[in-house]
Protein backbone atom coordinates (compact mmCIF):
# COMPACT_ATOMS: atom_id res chain seq x y z
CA UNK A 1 -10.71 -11.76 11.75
CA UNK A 2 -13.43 -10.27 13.34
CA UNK A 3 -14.90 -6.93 13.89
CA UNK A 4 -13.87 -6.69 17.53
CA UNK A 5 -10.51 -8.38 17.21
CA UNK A 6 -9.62 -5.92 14.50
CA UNK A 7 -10.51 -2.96 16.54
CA UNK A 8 -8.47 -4.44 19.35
CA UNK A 9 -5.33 -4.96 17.76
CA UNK A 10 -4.58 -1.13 17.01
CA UNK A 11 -4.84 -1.04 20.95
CA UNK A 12 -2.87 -4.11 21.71
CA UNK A 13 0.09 -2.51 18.87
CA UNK A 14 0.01 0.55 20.78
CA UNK A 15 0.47 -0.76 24.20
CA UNK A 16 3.35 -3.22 23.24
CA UNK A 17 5.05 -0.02 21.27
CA UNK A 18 4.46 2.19 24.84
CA UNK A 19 6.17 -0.64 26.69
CA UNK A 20 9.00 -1.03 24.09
CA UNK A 21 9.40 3.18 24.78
CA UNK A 22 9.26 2.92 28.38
CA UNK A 23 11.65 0.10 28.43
CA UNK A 24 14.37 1.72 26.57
CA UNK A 25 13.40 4.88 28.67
CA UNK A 26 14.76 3.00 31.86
CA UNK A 27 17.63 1.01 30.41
CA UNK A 28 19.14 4.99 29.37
CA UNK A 29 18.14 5.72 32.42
CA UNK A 30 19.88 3.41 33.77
CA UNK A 31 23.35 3.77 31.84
CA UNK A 32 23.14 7.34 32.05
CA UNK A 33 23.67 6.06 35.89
CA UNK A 34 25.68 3.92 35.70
CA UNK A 35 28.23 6.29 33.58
CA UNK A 36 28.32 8.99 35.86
CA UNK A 37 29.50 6.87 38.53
CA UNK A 38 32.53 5.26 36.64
CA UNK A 39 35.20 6.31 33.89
CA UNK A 40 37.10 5.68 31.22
CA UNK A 41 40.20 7.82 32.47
CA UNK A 42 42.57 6.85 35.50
CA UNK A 43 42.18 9.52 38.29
CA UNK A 44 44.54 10.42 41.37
CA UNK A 45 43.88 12.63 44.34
CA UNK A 46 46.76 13.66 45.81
CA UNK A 47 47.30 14.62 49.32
CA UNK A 48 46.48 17.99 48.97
CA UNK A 49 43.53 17.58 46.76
CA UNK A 50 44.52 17.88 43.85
CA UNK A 51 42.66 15.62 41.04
CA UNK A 52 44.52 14.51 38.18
CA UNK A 53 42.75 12.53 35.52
CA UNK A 54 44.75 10.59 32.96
CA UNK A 55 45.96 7.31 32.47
CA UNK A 56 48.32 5.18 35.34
CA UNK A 57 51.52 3.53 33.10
CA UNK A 58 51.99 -0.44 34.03
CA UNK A 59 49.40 -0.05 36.83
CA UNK A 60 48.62 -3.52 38.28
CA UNK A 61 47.53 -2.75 41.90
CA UNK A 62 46.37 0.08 43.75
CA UNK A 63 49.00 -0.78 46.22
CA UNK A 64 52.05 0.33 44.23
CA UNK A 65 54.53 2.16 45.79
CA UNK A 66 55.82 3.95 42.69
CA UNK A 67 53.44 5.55 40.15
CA UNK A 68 53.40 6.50 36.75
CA UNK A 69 50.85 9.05 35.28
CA UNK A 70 50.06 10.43 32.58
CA UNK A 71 47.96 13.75 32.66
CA UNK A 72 45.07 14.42 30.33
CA UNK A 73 47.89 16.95 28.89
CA UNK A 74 50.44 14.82 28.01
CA UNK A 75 53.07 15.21 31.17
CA UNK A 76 54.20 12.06 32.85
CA UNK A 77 54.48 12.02 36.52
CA UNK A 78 55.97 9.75 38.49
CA UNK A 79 54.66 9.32 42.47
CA UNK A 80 55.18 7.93 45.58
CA UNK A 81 52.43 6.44 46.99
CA UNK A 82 52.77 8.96 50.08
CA UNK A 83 52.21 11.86 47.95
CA UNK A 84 48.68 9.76 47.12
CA UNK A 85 45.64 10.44 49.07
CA UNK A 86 43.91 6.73 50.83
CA UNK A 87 41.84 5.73 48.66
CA UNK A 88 42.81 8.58 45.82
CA UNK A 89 43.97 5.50 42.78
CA UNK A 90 40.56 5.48 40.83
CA UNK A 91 41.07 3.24 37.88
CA UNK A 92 39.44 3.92 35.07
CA UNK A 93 37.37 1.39 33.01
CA UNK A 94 40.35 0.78 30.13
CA UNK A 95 43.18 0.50 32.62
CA UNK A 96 40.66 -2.22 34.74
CA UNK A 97 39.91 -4.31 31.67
CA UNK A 98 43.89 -4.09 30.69
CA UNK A 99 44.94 -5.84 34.00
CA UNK A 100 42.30 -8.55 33.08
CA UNK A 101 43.70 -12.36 32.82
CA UNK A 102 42.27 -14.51 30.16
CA UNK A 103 42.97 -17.57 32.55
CA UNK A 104 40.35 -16.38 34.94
CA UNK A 105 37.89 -15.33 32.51
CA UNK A 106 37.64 -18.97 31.09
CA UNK A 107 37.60 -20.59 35.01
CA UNK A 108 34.72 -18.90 35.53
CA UNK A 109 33.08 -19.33 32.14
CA UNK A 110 33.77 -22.65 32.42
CA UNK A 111 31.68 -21.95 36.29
CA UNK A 112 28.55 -20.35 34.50
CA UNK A 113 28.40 -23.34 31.94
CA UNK A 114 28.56 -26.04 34.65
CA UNK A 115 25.68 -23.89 36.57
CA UNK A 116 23.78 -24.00 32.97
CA UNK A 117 23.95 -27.61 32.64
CA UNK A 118 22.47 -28.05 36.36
CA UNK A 119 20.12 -26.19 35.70
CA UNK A 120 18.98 -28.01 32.62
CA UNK A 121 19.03 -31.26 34.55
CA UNK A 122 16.81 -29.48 37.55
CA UNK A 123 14.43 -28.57 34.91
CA UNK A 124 14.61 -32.50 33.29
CA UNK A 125 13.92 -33.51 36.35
CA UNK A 126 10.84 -31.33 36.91
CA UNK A 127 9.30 -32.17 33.63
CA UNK A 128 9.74 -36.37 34.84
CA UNK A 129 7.93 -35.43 37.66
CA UNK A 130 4.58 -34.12 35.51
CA UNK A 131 4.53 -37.06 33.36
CA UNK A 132 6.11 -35.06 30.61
CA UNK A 133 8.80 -37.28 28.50
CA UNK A 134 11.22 -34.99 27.40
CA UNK A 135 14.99 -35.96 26.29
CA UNK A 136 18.08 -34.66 28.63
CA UNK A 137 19.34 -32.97 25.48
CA UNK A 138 15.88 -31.56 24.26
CA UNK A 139 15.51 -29.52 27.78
CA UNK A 140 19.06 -28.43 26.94
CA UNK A 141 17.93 -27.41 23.62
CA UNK A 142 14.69 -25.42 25.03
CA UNK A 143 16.35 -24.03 27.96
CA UNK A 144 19.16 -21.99 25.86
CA UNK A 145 16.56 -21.39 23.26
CA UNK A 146 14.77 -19.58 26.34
CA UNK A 147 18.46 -17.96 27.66
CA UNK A 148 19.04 -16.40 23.91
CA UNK A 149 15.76 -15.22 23.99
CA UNK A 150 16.62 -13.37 27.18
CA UNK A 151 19.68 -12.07 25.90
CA UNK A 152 19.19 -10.92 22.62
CA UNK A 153 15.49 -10.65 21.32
CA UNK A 154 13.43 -7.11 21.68
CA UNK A 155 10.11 -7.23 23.04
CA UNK A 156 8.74 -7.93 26.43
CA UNK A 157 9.00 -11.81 26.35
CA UNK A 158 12.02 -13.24 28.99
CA UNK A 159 13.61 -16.34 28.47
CA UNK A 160 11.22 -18.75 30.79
CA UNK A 161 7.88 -17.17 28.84
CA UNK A 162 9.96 -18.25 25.60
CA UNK A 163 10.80 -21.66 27.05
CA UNK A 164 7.52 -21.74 28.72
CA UNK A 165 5.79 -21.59 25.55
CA UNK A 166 8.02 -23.81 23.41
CA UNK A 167 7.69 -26.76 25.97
CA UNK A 168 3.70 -26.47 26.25
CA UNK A 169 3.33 -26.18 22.29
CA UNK A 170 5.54 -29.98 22.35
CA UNK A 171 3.34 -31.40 25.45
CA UNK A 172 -0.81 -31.82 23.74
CA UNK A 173 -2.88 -32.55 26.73
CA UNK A 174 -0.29 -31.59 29.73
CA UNK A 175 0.34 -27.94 28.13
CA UNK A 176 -0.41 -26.68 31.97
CA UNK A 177 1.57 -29.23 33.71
CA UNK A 178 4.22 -27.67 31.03
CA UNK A 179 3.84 -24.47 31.92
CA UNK A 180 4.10 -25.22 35.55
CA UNK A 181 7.59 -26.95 35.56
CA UNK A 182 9.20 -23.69 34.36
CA UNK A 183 7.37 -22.12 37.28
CA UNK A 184 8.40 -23.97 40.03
CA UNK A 185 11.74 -24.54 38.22
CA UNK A 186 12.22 -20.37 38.38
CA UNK A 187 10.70 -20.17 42.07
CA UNK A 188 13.10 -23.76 43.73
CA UNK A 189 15.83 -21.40 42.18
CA UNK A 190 14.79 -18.30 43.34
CA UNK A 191 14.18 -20.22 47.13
CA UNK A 192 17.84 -21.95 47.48
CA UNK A 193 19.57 -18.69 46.00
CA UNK A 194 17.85 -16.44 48.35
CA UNK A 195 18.44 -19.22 50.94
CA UNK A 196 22.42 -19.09 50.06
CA UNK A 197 22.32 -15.63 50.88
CA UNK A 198 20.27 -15.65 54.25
CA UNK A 199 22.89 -18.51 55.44
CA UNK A 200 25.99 -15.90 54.40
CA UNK A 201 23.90 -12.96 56.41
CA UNK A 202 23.48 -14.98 59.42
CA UNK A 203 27.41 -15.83 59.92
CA UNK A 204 27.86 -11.89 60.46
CA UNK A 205 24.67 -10.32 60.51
CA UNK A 206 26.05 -7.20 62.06
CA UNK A 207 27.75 -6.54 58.33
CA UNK A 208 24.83 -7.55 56.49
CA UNK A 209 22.09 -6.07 58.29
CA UNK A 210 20.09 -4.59 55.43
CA UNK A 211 21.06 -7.13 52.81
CA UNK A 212 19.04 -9.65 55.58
CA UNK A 213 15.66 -7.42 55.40
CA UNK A 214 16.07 -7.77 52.02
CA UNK A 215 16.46 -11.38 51.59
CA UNK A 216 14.18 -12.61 54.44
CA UNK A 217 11.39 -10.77 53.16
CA UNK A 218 12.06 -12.36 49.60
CA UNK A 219 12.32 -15.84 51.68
CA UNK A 220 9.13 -14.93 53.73
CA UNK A 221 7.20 -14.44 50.60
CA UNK A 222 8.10 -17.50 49.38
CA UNK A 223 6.82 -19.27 52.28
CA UNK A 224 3.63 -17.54 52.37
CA UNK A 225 3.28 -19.03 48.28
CA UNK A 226 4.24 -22.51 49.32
CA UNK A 227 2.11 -22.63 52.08
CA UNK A 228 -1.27 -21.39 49.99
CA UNK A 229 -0.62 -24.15 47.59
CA UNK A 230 0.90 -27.12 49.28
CA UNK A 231 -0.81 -26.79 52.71
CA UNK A 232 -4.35 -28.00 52.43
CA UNK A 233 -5.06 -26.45 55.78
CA UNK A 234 -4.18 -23.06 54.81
CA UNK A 235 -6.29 -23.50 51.71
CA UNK A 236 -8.95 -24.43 53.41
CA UNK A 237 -8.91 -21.45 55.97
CA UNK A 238 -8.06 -18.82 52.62
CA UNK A 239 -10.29 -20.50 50.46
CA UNK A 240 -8.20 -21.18 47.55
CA UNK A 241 -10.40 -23.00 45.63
CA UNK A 242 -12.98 -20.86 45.89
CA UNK A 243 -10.97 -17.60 45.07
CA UNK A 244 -9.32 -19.17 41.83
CA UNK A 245 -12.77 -20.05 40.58
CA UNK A 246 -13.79 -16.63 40.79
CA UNK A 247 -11.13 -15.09 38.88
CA UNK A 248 -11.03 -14.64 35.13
CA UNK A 249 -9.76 -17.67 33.42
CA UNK A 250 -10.02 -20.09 35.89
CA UNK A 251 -10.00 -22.95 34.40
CA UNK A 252 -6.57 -22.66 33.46
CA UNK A 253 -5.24 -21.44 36.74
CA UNK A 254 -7.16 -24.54 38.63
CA UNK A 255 -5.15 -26.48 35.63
CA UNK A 256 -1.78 -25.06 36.85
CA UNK A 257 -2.86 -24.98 40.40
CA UNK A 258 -3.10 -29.02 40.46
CA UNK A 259 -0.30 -29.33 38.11
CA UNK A 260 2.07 -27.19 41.41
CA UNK A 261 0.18 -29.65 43.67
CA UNK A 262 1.09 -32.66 42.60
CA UNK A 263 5.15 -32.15 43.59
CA UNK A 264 3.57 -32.63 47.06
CA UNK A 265 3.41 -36.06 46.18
CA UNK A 266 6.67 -35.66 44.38
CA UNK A 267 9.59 -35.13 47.52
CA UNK A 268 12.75 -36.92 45.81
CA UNK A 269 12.33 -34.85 42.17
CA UNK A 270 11.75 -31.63 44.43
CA UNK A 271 14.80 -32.61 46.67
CA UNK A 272 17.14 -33.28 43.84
CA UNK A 273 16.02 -30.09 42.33
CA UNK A 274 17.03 -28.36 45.20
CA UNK A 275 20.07 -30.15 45.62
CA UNK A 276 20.80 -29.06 41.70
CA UNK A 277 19.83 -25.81 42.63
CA UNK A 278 22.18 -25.65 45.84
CA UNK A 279 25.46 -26.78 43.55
CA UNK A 280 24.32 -24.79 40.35
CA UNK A 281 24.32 -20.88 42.62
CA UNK A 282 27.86 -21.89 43.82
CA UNK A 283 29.05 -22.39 40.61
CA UNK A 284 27.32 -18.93 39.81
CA UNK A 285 28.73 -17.14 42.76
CA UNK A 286 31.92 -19.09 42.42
CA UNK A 287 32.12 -17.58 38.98
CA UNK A 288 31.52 -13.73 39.94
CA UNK A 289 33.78 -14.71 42.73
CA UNK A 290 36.78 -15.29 40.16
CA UNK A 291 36.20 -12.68 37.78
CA UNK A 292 35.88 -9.83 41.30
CA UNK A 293 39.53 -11.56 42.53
CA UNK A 294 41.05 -10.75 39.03
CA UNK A 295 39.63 -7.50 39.30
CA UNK A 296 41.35 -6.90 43.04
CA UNK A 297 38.24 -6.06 44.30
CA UNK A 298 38.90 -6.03 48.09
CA UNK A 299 35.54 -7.99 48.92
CA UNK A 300 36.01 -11.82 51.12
CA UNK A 301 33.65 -14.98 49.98
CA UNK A 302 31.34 -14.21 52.28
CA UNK A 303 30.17 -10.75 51.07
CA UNK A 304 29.70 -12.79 47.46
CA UNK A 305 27.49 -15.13 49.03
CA UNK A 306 26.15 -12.41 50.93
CA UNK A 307 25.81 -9.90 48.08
CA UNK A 308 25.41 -11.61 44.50
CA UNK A 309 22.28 -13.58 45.43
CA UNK A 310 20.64 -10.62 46.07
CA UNK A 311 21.93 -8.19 42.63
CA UNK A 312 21.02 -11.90 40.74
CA UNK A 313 17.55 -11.40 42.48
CA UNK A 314 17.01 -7.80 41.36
CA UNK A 315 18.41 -8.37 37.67
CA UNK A 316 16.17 -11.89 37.16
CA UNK A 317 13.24 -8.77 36.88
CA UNK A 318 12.39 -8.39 33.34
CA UNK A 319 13.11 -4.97 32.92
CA UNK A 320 15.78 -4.98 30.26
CA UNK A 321 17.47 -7.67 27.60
CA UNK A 322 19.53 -9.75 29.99
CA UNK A 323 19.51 -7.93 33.17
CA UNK A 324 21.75 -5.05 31.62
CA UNK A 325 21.74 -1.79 33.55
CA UNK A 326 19.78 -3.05 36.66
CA UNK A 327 22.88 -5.35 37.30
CA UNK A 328 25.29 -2.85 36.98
CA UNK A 329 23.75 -0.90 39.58
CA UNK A 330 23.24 -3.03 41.61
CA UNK A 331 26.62 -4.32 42.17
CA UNK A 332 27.93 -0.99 42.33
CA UNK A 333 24.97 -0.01 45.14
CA UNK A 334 25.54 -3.60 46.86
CA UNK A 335 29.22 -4.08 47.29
CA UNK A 336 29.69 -0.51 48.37
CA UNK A 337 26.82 -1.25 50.92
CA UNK A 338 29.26 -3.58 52.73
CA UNK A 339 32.34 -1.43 52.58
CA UNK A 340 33.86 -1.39 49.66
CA UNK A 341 35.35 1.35 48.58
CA UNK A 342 33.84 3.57 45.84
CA UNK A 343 37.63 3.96 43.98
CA UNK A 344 36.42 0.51 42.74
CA UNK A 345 33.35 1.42 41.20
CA UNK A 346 34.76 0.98 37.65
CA UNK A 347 35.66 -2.68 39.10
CA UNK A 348 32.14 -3.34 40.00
CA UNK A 349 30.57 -2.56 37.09
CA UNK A 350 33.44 -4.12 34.46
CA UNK A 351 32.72 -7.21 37.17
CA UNK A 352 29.00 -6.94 36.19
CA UNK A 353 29.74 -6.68 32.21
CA UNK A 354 31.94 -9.61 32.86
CA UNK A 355 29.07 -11.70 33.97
CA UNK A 356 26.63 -10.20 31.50
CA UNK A 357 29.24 -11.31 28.56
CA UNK A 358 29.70 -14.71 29.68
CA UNK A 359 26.61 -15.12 29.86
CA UNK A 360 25.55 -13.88 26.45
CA UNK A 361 28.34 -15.88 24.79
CA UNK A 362 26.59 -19.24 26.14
CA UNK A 363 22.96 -18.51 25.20
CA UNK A 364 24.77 -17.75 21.66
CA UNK A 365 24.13 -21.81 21.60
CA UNK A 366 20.54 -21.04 21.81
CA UNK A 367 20.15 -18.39 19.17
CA UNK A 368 22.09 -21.67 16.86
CA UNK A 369 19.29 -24.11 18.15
CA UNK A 370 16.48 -21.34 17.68
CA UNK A 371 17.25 -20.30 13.75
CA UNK A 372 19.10 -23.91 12.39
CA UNK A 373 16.60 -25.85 14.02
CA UNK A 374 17.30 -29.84 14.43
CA UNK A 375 16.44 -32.91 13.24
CA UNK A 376 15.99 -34.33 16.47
CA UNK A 377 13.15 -31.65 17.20
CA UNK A 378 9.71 -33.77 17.87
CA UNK A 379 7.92 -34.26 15.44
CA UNK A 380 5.24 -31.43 15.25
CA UNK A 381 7.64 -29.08 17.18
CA UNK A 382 8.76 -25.70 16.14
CA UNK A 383 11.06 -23.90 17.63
CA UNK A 384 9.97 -20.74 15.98
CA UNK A 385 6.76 -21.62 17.93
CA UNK A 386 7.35 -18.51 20.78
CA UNK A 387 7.53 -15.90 17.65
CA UNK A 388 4.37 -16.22 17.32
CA UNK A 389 3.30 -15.18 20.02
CA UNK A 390 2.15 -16.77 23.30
CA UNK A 391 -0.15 -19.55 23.75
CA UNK A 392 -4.20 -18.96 23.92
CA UNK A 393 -6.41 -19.94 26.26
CA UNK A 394 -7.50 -22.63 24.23
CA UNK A 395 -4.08 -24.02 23.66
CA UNK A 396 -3.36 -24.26 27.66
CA UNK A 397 -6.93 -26.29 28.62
CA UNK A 398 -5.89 -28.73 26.05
């Protein structure tokens, strides 16, 4: 190791540990948020204001006509529901998971893995499309390896760096091309989810109003991306070229540049990809969709497709470990956006957990696939590859 390397590493330690702090900064942050707005108690507000907090007996639906509580002292009341202010049943986070059904919870497990699997193909596909021969079942493989990552590993890394850099360490000679199918794999998602969304905004716009700045701006600067590296006349008149030359390491983002270019020449992988894309965030919505109707939360279809896309959007950001924290936020902040009321807030956020543990249990497969490791594996390839650390310059000219 060299002189200067070694005196840069004490810096490069430090900033990773600052990042670590600040990251586990936000995600308390975040549930300290999240917990004041939800609770593990029932609560009741009566018609004349009073607040009891305590535990509803046998409570299935906020609709019941007959109550039974039980007070934080002990006493069991039983109420009518006229004695019960609108909107006054609050149901605490243990009473909500009680009324749970394990029926729906596998329907839309059984959703998210489908989603998972079209995904994988979208990705297959992609990686055809560069020239890169890569088994159905190996993208499988890399892309859980990449979800556990998400899910469970500390650090900074997300789950497309991991499978980013596990894919280019397998491909010698096409490491950028590589790199760029996980790219454009994240950003045809990221275009047909937001595009579900902006189709659900337009059927009542008047109810979605801010939802639709939201997601055309996210589909607006998509456009603008496409059109500076597919449209040759726009590069021309922005001088694409000549601004990736000038910027540090440009070899290797001319590399990836051609490597997103040549999809242009590849319509039928990029439409199937879509396609794949189109079926896999139904399956996704359709999922949150089931686990939000076991729940009773009083929310139609359309607000999910409305809705979901965009809390997806927000908790894709590699803040925390799996999304945790933004998402529950955000589903609490979205669905109440659109009218729904806030006596289901401990709904919304056991609705986000739901979606946060079904996912975790899948990419479990990963973590199996990242530490058993596989005959099949190429030869050369190591899965352990992303621990140490991400690929050199070096590594992606080659």
């Amino acid at each position: 190791m060299s002189i200067d390397s070694s005196r840069r590493e004490p810096g490069r330690v430090g900033r990773r540990l600052l990042l670590l702090v600040l990251k586990v900064a936000l995600l308390a942050a975040a549930a300290w948020v999240v917990s004041r707005q939800v609770s593990w108690n029932d609560r009741l507000t009566l018609e004349d204001g009073t607040v009891l907090e305590g535990r509803l007996l046998d409570a299935r639906s906020k609709s019941d006509s007959v109550v039974a509580f039980r007070t934080a002292s002990g006493e069991t009341l039983r109420l009518s529901a006229d004695e019960i202010a609108e909107g006054g049943r609050v149901f605490g986070l243990r009473t909500t998971f009680r009324n749970l059904h394990p029926g729906w919870f596998l329907l839309g497990m059984t959703l998210i893995f489908g989603m998972y699997v079209l995904g994988v193909t979208r990705w297959w596909i992609l990686l055809e499309a560069q020239g890169i021969t890569a088994s159905w079942s190996r993208a499988f493989r890399l892309t859980f390896m990449g979800f556990f990552w998400n899910n469970f590993m500390p650090g900074m890394t997300g789950g497309d760096v991991a499978k980013a850099v596990l894919i280019a360490k397998e491909s010698p000679g096409k490491r950028s091309r590589a790199v760029s199918t996980v790219i454009v794999d994240r950003v045809i998602g990221l275009a047909v989810l937001a595009g579900l969304s902006a189709g659900a905004i337009l059927i009542n716009f008047k109810t979605f109003e801010k939802q639709g700045y939201v997601i055309f701006g996210v589909l607006f600067i998509l456009a603008i991306m496409a059109c500076c590296i597919l449209s040759r006349r726009a590069r021309r008149f922005l001088h694409i070229d000549r601004i990736l030359k000038s910027l540090p390491g440009s070899r290797i983002l001319m590399q990836l540049d051609e490597a997103f270019r040549l999809y242009r020449s590849k319509p039928a992988a990029v439409s199937w990809a879509v396609v794949l894309s189109f079926v896999a965030h139904l399956c996704n919505i359709g999922s949150v969709w089931v686990y939000g109707e076991d729940l009773g939360i009083p929310a139609s279809l359309l607000t999910y497709f409305a809705t979901v896309p965009i809390i997806l959007i927000a908790a894709s950001v590699p803040l925390f470990p799996g999304g945790w924290g933004v998402r529950e936020v955000a589903f609490i902040t979205a669905f109440q956006a659109v009218g729904v009321p806030a006596a289901y807030r401990s709904e919304l956020v056991l609705l986000s957990v739901l979606l946060g543990i079904s996912v975790m249990i899948w990419s479990l497969l990963g973590g199996v696939f990242l530490f058993v490791g596989s005959s099949a594996e190429p030869a050369g390839a190591k899965t352990s590859a992303v621990t140490k650390g991400p690929l050199d310059r070096k590594e992606l000219e080659s």
